[in-house]
Protein backbone atom coordinates (compact mmCIF):
# COMPACT_ATOMS: atom_id res chain seq x y z
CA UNK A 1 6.30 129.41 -82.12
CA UNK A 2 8.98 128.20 -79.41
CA UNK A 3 8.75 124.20 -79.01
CA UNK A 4 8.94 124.21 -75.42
CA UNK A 5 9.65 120.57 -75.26
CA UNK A 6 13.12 119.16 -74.38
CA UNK A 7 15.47 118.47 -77.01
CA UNK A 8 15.77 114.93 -76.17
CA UNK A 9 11.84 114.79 -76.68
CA UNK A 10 12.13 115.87 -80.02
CA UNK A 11 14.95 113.33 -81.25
CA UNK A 12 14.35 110.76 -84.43
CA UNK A 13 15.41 107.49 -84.20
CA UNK A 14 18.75 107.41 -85.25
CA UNK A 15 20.02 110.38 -83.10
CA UNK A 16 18.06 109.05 -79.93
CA UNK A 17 19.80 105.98 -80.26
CA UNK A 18 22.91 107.28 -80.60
CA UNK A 19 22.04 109.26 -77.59
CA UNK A 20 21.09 106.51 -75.76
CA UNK A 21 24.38 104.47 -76.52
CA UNK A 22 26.17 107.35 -74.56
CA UNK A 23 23.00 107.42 -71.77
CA UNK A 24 24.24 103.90 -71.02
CA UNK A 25 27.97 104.20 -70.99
CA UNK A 26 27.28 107.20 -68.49
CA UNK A 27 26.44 104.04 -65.89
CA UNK A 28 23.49 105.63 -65.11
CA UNK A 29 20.84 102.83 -63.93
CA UNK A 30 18.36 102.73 -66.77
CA UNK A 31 14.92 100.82 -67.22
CA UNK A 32 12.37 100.55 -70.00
CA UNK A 33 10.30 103.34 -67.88
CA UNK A 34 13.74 105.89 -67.48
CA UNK A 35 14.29 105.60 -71.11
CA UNK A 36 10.86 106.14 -72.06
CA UNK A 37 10.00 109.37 -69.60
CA UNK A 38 13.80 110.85 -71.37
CA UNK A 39 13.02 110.21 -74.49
CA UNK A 40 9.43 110.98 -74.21
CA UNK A 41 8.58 107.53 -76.08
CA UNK A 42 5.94 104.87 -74.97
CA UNK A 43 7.29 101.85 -72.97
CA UNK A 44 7.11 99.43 -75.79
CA UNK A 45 9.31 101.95 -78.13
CA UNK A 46 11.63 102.71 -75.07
CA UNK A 47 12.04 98.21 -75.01
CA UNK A 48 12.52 97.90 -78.51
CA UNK A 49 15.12 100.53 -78.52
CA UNK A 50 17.11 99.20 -75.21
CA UNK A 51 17.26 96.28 -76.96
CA UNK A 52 18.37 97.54 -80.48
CA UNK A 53 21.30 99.15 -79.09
CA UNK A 54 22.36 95.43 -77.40
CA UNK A 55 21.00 96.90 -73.46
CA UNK A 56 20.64 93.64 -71.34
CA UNK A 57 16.95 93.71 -70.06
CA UNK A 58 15.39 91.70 -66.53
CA UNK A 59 12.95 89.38 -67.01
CA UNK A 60 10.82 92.05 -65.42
CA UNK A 61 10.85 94.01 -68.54
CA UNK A 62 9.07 91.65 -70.60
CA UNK A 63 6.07 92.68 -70.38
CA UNK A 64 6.71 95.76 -73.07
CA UNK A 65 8.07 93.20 -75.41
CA UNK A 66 5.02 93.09 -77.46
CA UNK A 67 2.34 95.81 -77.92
CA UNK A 68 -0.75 94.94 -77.12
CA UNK A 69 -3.62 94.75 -80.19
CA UNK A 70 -5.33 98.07 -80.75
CA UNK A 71 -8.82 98.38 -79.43
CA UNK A 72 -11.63 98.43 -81.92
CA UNK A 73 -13.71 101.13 -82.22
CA UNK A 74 -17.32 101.46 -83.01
CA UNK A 75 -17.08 103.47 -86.57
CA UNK A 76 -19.86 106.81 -86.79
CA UNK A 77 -21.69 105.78 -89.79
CA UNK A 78 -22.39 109.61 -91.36
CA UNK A 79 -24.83 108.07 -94.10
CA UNK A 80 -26.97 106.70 -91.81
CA UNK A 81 -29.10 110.32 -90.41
CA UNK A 82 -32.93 109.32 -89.32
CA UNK A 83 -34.81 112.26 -91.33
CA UNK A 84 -38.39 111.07 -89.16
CA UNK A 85 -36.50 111.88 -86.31
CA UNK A 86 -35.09 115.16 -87.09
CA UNK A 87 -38.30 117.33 -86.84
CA UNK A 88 -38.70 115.86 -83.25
CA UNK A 89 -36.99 117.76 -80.41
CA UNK A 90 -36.92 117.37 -76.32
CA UNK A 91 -38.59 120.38 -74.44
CA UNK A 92 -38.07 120.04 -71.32
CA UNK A 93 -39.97 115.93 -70.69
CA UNK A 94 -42.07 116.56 -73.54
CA UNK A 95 -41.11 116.04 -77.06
CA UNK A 96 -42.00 118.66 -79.77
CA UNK A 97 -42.94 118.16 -83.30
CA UNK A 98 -40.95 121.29 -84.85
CA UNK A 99 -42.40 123.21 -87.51
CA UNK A 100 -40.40 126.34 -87.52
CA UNK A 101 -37.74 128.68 -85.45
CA UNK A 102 -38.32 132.04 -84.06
CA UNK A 103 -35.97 134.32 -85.12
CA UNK A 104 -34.21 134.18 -82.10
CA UNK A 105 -34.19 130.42 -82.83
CA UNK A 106 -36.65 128.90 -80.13
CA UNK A 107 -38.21 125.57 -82.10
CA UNK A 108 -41.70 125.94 -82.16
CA UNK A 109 -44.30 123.21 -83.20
CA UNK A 110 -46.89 120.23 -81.70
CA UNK A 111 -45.94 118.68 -78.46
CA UNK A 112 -46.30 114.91 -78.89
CA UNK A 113 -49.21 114.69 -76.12
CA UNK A 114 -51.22 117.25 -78.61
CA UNK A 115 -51.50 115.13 -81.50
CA UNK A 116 -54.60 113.43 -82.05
CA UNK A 117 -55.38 110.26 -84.17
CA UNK A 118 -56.21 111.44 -87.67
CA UNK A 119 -59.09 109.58 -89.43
C-alpha cells in the first residue's frame, strides 16, 4: 500500500529536527502552529521541538508549553452484565419478556402489561 502522506509527515525525531534546523535557517517565518501543520505533530510536540533546536519563542507561544492532563474516562466494566435484564426486550413502547426467536429471529415472549400477579 502507497503511504500517501508527505514525507515530512512521516519523519522521527531526530531527522525532523534536523529538518527543522534547515526550515529555520531558510528565514521562513515559523510558529508553533507552522511547525506543527509541516510536520504533522500536535502543537505541544511542535513547542517542545522549536525549543530543542534553541528557536526563540513569543510569549504568545506559551500556552503549548505544557500539555494539558488527560481526561478521565468512565472505564466499561465487561464483568458487570445484568442476566434479569437480558430476557427483557423493547417492542415498540412495550417491553417483552423473551422466551424464544423465530427462525427468522423475531423475539417472541410475554409483554410486560400481560403478566399477572402469581399467587
Amino acid at each position: 500500500m502507497v503511504n500517501v502522506r508527505p514525507r515530512r509527515h512521516r519523519m522521527r525525531k531526530p531527522v525532523r529536527l534536523d529538518s527543522a534546523r534547515q526550515w529555520v535557517r531558510s528565514g521562513s517565518r515559523i510558529t508553533v502552529g507552522t511547525y506543527a501543520r509541516r510536520y504533522g505533530v500536535d502543537r505541544y510536540t511542535a513547542y517542545d521541538e522549536l525549543n530543542a533546536i534553541g528557536f526563540p519563542l513569543p510569549a504568545s507561544a506559551q500556552k503549548w508549553a505544557q500539555r494539558p492532563p488527560p481526561v478521565p474516562r468512565k472505564r466499561r466494566r465487561t464483568d458487570e452484565v445484568n442476566d434479569a435484564e437480558m430476557d427483557w426486550v423493547w417492542v415498540g413502547d412495550r417491553r417483552m419478556f423473551v422466551v424464544d426467536y423465530t427462525p427468522g429471529g423475531a423475539p417472541f415472549g410475554c409483554y410486560e402489561d400481560d403478566f399477572t400477579e402469581f399467587p
